[in-house]
C-alpha atoms as a PDB file:
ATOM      1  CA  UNK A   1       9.270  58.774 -45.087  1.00  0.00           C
ATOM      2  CA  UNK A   2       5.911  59.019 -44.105  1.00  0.00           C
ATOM      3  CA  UNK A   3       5.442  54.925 -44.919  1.00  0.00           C
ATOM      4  CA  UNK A   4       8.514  54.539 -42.112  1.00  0.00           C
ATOM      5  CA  UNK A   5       7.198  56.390 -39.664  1.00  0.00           C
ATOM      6  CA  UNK A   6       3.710  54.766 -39.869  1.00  0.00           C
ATOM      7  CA  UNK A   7       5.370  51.537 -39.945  1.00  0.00           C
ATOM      8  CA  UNK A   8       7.243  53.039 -36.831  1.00  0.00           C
ATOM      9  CA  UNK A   9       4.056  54.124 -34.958  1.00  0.00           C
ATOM     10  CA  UNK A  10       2.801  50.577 -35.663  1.00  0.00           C
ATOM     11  CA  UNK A  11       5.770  48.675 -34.102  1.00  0.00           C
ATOM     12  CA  UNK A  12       5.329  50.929 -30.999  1.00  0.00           C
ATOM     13  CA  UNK A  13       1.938  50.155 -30.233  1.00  0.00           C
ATOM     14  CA  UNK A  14       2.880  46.093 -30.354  1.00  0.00           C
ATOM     15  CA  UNK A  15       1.643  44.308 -27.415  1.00  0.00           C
ATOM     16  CA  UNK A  16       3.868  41.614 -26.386  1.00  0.00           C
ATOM     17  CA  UNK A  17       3.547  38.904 -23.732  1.00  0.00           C
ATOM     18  CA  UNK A  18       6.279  37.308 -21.556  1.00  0.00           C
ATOM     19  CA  UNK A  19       5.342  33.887 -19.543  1.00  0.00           C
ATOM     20  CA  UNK A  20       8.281  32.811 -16.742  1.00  0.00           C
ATOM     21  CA  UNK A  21       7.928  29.477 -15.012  1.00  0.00           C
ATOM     22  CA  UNK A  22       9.532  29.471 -12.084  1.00  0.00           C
ATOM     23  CA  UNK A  23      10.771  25.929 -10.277  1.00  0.00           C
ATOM     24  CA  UNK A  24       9.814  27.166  -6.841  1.00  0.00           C
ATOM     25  CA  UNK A  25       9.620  30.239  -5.476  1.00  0.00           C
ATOM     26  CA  UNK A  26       9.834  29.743  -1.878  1.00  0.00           C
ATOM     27  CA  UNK A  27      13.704  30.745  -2.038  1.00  0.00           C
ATOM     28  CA  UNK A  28      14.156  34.472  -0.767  1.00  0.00           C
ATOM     29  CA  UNK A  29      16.262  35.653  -3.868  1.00  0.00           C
ATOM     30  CA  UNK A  30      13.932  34.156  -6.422  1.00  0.00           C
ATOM     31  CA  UNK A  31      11.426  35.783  -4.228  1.00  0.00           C
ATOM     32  CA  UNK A  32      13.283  38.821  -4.898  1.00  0.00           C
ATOM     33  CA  UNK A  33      14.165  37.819  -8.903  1.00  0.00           C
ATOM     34  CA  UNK A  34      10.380  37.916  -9.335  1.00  0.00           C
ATOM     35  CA  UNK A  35      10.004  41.712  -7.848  1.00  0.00           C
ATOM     36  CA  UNK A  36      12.838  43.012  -9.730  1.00  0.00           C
ATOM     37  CA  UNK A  37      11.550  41.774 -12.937  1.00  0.00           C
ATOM     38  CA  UNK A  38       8.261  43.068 -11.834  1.00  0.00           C
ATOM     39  CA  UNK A  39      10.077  46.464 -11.414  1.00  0.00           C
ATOM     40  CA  UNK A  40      11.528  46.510 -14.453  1.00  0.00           C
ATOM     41  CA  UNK A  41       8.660  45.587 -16.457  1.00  0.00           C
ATOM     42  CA  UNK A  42       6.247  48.205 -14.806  1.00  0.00           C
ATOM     43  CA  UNK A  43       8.389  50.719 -17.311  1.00  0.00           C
ATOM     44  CA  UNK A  44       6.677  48.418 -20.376  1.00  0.00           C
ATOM     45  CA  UNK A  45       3.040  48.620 -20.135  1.00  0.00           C
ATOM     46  CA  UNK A  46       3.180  47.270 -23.455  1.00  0.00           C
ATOM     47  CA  UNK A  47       4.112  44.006 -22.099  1.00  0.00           C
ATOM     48  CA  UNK A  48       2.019  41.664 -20.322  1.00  0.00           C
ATOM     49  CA  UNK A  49       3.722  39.056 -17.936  1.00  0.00           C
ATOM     50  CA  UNK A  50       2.603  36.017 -17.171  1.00  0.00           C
ATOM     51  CA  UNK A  51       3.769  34.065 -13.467  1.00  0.00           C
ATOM     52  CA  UNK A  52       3.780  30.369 -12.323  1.00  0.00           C
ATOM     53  CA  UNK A  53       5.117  28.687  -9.614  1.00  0.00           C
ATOM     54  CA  UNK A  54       5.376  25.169 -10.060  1.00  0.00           C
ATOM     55  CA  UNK A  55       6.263  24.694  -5.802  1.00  0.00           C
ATOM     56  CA  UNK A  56       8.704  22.157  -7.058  1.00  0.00           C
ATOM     57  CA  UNK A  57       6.571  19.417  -9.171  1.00  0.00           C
ATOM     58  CA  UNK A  58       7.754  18.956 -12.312  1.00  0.00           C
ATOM     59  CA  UNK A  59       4.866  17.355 -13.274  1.00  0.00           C
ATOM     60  CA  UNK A  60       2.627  20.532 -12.230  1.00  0.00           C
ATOM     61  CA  UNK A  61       5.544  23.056 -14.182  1.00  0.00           C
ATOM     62  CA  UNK A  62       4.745  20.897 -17.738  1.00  0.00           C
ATOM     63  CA  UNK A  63       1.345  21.505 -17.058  1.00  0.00           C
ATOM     64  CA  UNK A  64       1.593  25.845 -16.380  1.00  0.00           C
ATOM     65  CA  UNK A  65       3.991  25.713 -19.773  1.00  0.00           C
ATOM     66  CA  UNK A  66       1.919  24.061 -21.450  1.00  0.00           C
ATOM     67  CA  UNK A  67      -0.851  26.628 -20.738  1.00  0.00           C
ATOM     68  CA  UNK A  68       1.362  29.296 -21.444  1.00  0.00           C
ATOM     69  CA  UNK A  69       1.707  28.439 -24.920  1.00  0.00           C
ATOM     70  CA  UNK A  70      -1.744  28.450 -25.607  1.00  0.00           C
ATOM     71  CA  UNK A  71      -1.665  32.046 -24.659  1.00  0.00           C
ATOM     72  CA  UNK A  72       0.082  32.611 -27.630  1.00  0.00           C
ATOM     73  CA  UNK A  73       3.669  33.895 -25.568  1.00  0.00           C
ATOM     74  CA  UNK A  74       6.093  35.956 -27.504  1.00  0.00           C
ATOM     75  CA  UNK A  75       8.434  34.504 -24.668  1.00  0.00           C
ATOM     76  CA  UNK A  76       9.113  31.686 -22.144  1.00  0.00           C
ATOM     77  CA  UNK A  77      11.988  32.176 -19.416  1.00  0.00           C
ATOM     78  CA  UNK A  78      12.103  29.145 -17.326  1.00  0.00           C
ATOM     79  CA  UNK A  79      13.827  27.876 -14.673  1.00  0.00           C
ATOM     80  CA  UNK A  80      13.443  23.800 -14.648  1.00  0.00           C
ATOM     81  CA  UNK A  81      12.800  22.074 -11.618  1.00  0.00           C
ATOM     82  CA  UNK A  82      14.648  18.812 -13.032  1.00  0.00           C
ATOM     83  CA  UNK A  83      16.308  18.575 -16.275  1.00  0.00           C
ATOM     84  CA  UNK A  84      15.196  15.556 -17.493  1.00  0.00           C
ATOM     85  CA  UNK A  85      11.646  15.687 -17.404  1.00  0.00           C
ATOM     86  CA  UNK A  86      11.167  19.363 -18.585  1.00  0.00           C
ATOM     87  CA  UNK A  87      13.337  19.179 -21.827  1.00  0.00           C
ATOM     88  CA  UNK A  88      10.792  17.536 -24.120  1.00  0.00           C
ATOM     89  CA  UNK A  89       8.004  20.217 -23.434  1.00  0.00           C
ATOM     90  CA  UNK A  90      10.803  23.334 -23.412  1.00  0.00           C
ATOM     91  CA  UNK A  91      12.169  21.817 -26.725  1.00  0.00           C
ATOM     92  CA  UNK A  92       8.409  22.126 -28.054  1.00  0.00           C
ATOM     93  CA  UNK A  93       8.317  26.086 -27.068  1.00  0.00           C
ATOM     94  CA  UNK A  94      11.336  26.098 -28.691  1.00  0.00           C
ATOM     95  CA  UNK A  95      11.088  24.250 -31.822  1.00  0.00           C
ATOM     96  CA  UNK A  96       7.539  27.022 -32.422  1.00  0.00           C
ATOM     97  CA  UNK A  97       9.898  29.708 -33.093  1.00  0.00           C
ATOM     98  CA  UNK A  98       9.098  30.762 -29.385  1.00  0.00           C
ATOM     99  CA  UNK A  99      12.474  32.574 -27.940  1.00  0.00           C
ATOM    100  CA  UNK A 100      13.332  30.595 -24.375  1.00  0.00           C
ATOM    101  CA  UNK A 101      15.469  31.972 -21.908  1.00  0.00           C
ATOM    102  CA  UNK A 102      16.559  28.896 -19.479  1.00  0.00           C
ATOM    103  CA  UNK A 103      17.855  30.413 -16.422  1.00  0.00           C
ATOM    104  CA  UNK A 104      19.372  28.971 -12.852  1.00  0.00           C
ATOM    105  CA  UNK A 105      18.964  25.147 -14.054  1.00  0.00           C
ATOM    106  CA  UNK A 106      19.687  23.854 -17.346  1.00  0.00           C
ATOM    107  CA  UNK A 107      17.577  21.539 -19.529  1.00  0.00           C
ATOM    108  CA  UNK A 108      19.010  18.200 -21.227  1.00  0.00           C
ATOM    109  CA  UNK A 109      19.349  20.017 -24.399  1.00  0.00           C
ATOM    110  CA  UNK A 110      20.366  23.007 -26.025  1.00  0.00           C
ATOM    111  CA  UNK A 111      17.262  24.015 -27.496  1.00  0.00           C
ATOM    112  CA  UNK A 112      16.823  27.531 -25.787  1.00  0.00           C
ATOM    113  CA  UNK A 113      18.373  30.701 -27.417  1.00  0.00           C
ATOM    114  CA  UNK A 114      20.027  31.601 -23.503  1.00  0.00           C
ATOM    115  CA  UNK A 115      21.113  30.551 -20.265  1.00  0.00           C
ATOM    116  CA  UNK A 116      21.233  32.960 -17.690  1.00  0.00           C
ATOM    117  CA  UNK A 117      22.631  31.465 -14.064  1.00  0.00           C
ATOM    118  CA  UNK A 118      26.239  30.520 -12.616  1.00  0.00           C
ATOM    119  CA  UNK A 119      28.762  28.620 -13.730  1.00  0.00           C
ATOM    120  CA  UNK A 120      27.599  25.642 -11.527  1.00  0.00           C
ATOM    121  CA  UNK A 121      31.305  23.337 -12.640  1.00  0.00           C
ATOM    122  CA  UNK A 122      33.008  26.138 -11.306  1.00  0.00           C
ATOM    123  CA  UNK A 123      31.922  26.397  -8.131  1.00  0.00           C
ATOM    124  CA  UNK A 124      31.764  22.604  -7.527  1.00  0.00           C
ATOM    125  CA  UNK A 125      35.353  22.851  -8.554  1.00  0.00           C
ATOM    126  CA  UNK A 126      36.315  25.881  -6.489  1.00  0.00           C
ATOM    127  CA  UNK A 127      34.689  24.098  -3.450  1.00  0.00           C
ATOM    128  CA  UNK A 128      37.062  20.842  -4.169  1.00  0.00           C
ATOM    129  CA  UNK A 129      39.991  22.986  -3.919  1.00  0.00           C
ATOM    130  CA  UNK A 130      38.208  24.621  -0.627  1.00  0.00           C
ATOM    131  CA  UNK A 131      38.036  21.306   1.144  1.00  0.00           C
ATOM    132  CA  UNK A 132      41.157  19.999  -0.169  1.00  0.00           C
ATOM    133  CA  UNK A 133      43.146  22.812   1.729  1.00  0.00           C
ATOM    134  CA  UNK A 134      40.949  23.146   4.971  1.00  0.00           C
ATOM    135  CA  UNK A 135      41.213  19.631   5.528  1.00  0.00           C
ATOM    136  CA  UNK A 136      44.893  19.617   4.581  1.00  0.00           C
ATOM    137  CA  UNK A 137      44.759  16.889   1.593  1.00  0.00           C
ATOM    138  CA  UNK A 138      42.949  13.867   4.281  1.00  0.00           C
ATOM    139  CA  UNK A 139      39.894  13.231   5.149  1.00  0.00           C
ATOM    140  CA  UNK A 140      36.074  11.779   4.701  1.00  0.00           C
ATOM    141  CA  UNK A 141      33.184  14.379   3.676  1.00  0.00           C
ATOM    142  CA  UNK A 142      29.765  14.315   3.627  1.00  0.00           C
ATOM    143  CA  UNK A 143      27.825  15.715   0.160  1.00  0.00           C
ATOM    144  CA  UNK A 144      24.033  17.125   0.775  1.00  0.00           C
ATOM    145  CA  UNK A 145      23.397  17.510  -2.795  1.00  0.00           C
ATOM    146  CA  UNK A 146      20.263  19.794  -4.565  1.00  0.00           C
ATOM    147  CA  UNK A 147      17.475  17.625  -6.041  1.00  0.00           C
ATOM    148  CA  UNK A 148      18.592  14.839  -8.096  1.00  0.00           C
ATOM    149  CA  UNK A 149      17.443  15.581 -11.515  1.00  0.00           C
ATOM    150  CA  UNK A 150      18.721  19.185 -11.427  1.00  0.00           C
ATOM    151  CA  UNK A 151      21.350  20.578 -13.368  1.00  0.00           C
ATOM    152  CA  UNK A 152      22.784  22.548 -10.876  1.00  0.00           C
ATOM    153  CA  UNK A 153      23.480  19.810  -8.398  1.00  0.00           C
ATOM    154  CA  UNK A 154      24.746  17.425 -10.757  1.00  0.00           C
ATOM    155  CA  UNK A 155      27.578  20.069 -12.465  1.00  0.00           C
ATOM    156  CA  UNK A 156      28.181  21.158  -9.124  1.00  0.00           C
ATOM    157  CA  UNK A 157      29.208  17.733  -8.063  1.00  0.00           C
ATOM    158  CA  UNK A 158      30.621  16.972 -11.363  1.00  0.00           C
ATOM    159  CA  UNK A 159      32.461  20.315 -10.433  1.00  0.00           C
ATOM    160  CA  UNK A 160      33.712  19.239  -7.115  1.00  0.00           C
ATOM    161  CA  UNK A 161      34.381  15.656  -7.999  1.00  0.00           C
ATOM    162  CA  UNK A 162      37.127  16.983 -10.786  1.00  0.00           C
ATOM    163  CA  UNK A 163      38.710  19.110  -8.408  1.00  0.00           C
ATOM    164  CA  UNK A 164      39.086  15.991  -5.971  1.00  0.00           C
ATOM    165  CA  UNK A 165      41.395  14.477  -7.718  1.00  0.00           C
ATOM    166  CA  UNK A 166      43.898  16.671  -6.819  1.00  0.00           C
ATOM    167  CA  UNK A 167      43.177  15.132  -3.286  1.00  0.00           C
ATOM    168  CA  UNK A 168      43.472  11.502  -3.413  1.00  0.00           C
ATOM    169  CA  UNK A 169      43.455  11.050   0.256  1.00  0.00           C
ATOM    170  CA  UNK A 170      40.023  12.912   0.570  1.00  0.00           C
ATOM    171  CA  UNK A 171      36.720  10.722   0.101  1.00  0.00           C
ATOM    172  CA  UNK A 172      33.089  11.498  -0.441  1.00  0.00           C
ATOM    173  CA  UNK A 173      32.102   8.936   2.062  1.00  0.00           C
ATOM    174  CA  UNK A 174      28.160   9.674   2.136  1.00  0.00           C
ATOM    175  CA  UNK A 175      25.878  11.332  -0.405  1.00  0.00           C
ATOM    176  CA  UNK A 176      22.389  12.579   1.005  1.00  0.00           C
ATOM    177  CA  UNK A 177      19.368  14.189  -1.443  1.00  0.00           C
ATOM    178  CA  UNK A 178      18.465  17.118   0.442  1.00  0.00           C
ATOM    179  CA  UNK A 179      16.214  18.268  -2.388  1.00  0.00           C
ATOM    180  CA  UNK A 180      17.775  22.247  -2.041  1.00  0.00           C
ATOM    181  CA  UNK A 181      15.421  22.432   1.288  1.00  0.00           C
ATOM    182  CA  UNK A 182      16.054  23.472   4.397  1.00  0.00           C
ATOM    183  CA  UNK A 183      13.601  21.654   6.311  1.00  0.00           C
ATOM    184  CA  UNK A 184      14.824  18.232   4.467  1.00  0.00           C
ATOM    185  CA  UNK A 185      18.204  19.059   5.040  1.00  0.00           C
ATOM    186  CA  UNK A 186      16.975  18.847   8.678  1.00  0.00           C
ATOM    187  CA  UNK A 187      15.237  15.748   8.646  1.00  0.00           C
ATOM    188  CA  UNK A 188      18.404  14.527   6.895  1.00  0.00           C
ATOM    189  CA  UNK A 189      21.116  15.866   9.673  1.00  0.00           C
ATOM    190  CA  UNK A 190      18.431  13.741  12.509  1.00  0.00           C
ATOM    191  CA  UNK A 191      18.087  10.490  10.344  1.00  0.00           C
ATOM    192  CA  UNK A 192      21.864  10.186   9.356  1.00  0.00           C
ATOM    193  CA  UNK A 193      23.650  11.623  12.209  1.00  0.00           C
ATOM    194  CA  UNK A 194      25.955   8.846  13.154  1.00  0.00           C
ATOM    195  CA  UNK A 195      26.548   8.534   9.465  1.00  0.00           C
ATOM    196  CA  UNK A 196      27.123  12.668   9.272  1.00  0.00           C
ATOM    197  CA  UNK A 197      29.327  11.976  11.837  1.00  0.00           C
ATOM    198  CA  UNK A 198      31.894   9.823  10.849  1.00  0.00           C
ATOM    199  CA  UNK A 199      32.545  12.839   8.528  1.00  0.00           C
ATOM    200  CA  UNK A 200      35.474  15.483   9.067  1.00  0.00           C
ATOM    201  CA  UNK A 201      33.209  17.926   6.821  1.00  0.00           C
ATOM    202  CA  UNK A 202      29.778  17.825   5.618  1.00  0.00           C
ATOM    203  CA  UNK A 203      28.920  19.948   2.154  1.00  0.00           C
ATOM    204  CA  UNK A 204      25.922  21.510   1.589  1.00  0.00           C
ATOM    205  CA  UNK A 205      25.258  22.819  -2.061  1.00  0.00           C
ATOM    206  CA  UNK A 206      23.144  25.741  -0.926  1.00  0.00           C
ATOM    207  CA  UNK A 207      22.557  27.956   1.963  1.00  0.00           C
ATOM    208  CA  UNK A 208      19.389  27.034   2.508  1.00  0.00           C
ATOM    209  CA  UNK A 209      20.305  23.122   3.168  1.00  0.00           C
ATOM    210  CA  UNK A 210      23.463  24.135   5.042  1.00  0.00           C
ATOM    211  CA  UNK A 211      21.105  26.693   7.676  1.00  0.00           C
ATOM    212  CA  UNK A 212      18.529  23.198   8.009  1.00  0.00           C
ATOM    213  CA  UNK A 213      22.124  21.356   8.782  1.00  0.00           C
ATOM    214  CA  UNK A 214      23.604  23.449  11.451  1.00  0.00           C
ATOM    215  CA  UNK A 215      20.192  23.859  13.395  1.00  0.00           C
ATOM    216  CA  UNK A 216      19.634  20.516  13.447  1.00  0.00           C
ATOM    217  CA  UNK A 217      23.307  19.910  14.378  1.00  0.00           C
ATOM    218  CA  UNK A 218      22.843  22.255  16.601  1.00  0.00           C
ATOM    219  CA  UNK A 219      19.476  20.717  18.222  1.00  0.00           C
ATOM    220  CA  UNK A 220      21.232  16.920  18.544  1.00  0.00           C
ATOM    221  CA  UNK A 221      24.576  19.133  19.730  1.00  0.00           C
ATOM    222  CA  UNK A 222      26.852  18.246  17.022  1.00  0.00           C
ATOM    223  CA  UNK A 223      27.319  21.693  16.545  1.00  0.00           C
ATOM    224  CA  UNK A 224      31.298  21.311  16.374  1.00  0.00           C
ATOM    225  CA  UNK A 225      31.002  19.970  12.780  1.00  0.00           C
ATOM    226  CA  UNK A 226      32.939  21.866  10.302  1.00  0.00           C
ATOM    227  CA  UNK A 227      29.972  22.725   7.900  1.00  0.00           C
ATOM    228  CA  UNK A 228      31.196  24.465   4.423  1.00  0.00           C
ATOM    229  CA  UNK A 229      28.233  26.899   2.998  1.00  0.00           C
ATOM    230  CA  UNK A 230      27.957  26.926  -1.070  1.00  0.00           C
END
C-alpha cells in the first residue's frame, strides 16, 4: 500500500508539455479555440503549453514543429495548413511514440492517433443537394474553394461534386483559389467579375471568403448575386 501511494504521489507531480501548431490564427473562432484551450488548461498547472502560428506558410509550420520536438513534447495537436507538405514531418512526431491530435485539416496519412474537425464530405455533399434544389435542377455555379493543398477544401468539393450528380443539368462552370481569405476572395470577385457573372450562384467554402465576395459584389454592384455561405 504504501509503495502505491508513493508511486501515486509520483505520477501526480508529472510535468507534462503540450505543443499545438496552429495553420493560421487570424480566423475569429480559432482565435477563440486558442482561449478556450487556454481556459481549460489554466486548471493544469502541471502542464505547460506550447503556441505557434504558422500565418499560413507551410514552410514556416515544419519549421515551429520541428522545434517543438526538440522540446521534448509529450503532445503535438496540429492543424495543417496543406496536407501534402506537412505529412512527412507529422508522420516523424508520430512514428517517436509522440501522441498527435490532427484537428480541422487532415494530413495525407493516417499516422496521428485523432482527428478532431467536421465531416468536410458531408457538408460538400449537403451543399450539392442545397444548390441542386435552389436552383431547381439547372444552372452554372461558381466554386471559391479554401487553399489548394488543404484537406478541407478538397473533401468539401469532393463532397459537393458527388452530390452533383444527382443534378446533371447543373455545372461548375468556374473554379477560383480563394485561399480561405477574405481579402483574396475580394480581389477574386474584382478580377473575375464578368466570369462570376455568367454564374446563377457563386459558392464560397467559408464565411470568411463568402463576406470578401458580397462586399466586393457589393462595391462593383453585383450585389443581386445569389451567394450560398458554407
Amino acid at each position: 500500500m504504501l509503495l502505491y501511494i508513493s508511486c501515486q504521489r509520483q505520477e501526480s507531480k508529472r510535468k507534462y508539455t503540450i505543443a499545438f501548431s496552429q495553420c493560421i490564427g487570424s480566423d475569429s473562432w480559432r482565435q477563440t479555440m486558442l482561449q478556450e484551450m487556454k481556459r481549460e488548461l489554466s486548471f493544469h498547472p502541471e502542464v505547460t503549453f506550447l503556441y505557434s502560428d504558422a500565418q499560413g506558410n507551410s514552410q514556416q509550420q515544419i519549421k515551429q514543429i520541428e522545434s517543438f520536438l526538440k522540446q521534448d513534447i509529450d503532445l503535438l495537436i496540429v492543424s495543417p495548413n496543406e496536407a501534402d507538405p506537412l505529412t512527412p514531418i507529422v508522420n516523424s512526431i508520430y512514428q517517436h511514440n509522440i501522441p498527435v491530435i490532427v484537428t480541422d485539416r487532415k494530413t495525407s496519412s493516417n499516422l496521428y492517433n485523432a482527428y478532431v474537425g467536421a465531416d468536410n464530405v458531408a457538408i460538400g455533399n449537403l451543399a450539392g443537394k442545397y444548390i441542386g434544389n435552389i436552383l431547381n435542377g439547372k444552372g452554372n455555379i461558381a466554386l471559391i474553394t479554401g487553399l489548394k493543398g488543404t484537406s478541407a477544401s478538397m473533401e468539401r468539393e469532393k463532397g459537393l461534386r458527388e452530390s452533383l450528380r444527382d443534378f446533371p443539368r447543373i455545372k461548375i462552370s468556374t473554379v477560383l483559389e480563394g485561399q480561405w481569405d477574405r481579402e483574396k476572395a475580394q480581389a477574386i470577385a474584382r478580377t473575375h467579375i464578368e466570369e462570376l457573372e455568367r454564374n446563377d450562384l457563386i459558392f464560397a467554402f467559408n464565411d470568411q471568403m463568402a463576406l470578401g465576395l458580397r462586399e466586393s459584389l457589393q462595391q462593383q454592384n453585383k450585389a443581386h448575386k445569389k451567394l450560398l455561405l458554407v
